[in-house]
Structures are given as C-alpha cells and as structure tokens.
Protein backbone atom coordinates (compact mmCIF):
# COMPACT_ATOMS: atom_id res chain seq x y z
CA UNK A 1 21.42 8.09 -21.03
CA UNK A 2 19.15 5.27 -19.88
CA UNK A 3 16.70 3.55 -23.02
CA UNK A 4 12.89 4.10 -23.00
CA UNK A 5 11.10 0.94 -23.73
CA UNK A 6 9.27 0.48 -26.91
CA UNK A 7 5.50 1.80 -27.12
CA UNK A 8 3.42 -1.47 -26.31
CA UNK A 9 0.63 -0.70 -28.78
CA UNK A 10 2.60 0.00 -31.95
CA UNK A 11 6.52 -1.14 -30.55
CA UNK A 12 7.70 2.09 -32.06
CA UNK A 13 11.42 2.77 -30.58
CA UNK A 14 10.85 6.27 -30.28
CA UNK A 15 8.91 7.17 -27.34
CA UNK A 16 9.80 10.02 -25.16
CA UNK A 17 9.03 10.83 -21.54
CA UNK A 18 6.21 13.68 -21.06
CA UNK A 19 5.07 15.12 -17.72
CA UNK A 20 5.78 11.45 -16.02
CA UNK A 21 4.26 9.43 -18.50
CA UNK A 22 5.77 7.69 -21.74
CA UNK A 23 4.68 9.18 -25.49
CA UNK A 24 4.99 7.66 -28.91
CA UNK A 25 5.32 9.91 -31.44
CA UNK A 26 4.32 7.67 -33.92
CA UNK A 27 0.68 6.43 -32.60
CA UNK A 28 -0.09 8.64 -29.91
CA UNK A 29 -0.48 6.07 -26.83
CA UNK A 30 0.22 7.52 -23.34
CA UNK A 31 1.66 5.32 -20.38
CA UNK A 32 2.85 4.99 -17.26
CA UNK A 33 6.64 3.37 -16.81
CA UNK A 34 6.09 0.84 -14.36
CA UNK A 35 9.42 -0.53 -13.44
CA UNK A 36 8.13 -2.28 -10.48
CA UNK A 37 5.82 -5.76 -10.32
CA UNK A 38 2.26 -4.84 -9.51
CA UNK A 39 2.25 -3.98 -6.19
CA UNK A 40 5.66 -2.61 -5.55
CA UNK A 41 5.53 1.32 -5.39
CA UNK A 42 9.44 1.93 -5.19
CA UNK A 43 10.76 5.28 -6.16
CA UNK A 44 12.86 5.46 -9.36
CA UNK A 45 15.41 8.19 -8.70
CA UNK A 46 18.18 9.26 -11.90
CA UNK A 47 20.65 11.76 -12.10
CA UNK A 48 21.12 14.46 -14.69
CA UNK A 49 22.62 11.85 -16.80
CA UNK A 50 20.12 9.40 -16.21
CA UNK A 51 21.63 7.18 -13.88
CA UNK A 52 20.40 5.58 -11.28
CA UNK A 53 20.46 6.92 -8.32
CA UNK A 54 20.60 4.24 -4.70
CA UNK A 55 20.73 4.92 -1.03
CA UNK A 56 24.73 5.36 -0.07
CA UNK A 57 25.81 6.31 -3.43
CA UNK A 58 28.36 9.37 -4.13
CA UNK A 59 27.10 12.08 -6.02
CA UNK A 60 28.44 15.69 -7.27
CA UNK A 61 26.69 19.02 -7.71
CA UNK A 62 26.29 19.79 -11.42
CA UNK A 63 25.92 23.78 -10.71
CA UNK A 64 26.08 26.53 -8.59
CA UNK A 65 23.24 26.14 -6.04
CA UNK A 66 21.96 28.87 -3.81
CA UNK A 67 20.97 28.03 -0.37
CA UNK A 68 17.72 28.76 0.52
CA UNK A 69 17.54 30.94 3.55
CA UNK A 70 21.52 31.90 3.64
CA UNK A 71 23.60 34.22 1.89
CA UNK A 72 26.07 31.50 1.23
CA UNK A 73 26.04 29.22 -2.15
CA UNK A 74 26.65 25.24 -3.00
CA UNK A 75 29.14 24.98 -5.75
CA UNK A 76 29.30 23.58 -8.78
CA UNK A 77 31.57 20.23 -7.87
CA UNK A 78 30.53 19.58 -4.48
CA UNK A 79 30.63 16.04 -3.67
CA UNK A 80 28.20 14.46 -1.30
CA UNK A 81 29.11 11.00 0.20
CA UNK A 82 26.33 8.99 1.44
CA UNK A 83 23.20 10.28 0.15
CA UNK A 84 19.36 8.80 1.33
CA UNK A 85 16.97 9.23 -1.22
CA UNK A 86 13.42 10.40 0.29
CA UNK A 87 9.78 11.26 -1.08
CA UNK A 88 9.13 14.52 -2.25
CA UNK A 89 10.09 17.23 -4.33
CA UNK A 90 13.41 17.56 -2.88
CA UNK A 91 14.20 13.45 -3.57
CA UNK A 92 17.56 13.64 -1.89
CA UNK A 93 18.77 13.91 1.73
CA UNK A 94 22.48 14.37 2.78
CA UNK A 95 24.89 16.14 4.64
CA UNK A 96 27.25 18.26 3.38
CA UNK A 97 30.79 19.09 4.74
CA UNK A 98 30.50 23.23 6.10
CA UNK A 99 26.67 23.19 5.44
CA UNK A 100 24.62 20.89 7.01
CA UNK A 101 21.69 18.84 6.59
CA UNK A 102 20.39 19.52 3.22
CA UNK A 103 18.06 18.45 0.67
CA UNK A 104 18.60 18.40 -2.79
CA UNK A 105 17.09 17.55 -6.07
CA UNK A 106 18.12 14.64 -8.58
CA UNK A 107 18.16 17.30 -11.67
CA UNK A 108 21.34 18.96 -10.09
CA UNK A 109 23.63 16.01 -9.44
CA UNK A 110 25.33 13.52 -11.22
CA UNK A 111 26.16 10.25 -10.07
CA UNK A 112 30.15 9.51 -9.56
C-alpha cells in the first residue's frame, strides 16, 4: 500500500483519497495529488495493491473477468507480459495468449 502525503494546511497524516482528490479528515482541505513538476501531465497508474504500474511490466488478473462481446471468460491468474499503459477508462493495453488484443483496467491486476 503506497503512503498519502500529509495534508499541507494542517500536516495531519491521515488523509484519504476521495473521487481523485486528497481529504483530511481532520481540517477538511481538498487537493489534488500532483506527483508531477508543474507542467508535466504524466499518468499515475497503480495496481490493486497500489503499486506502480510502468510500460513493459508483468501483471496478473486478480479475478474472473468476462469478456465483453464473447461467451468466453479471463481468469483469475492470468498473466500478461508486456503491458502499455494508455488514456482512458480502460488504462491498460496488452495482448493476451488465446484472446487477443485487450484492454483492461488497473483495479483488476496486480503487479508481479
């Protein structure tokens, strides 16, 4: 599990993420998490677990998947080699052996 920073108003440690933004509990404040210098609009794709997700990496299917369009279904344990992470709602683009070209989401897979 990856740590949220600190809120920057009161430097509370326990802020939670809320609809995309960052929430302390303690004094209200809502941000943004900007990873990135000003400027730089790069994607932050995690896993399940958290982690960080990269073009190339190895990741496996945390559950049973149905395939949208086919009678057949992705199961749980399927590992995908060489993944591209894309824009979207589907953030990950792969090919999987006896299926295809497919596009997953980052809330289904975990990083190996």
């Amino acid at each position: 599990m990856y740590k949220l920073p600190n809120c920057p108003k009161c430097h509370s440690e326990y802020t939670y993420e809320m609809d995309g933004i960052l929430v302390c509990p303690d004094c209200g404040h809502e941000w943004s998490l900007d990873l990135g210098s000003e400027g730089s609009e790069e994607k932050v794709v995690r896993d399940s677990n958290g982690n960080l997700l990269s073009d190339g990496d190895t990741i496996t299917v945390i559950k049973d998947l149905k395939v949208k369009g086919s009678s057949s279904v992705l199961k749980m344990g399927t590992r995908v080699k060489n993944i591209r992470l894309v824009d979207g709602d589907h953030d990950i683009d792969c090919k999987i052996d006896g299926f295809g070209a497919m596009k997953l989401k980052s809330e289904f897979v975990k990083k190996i």
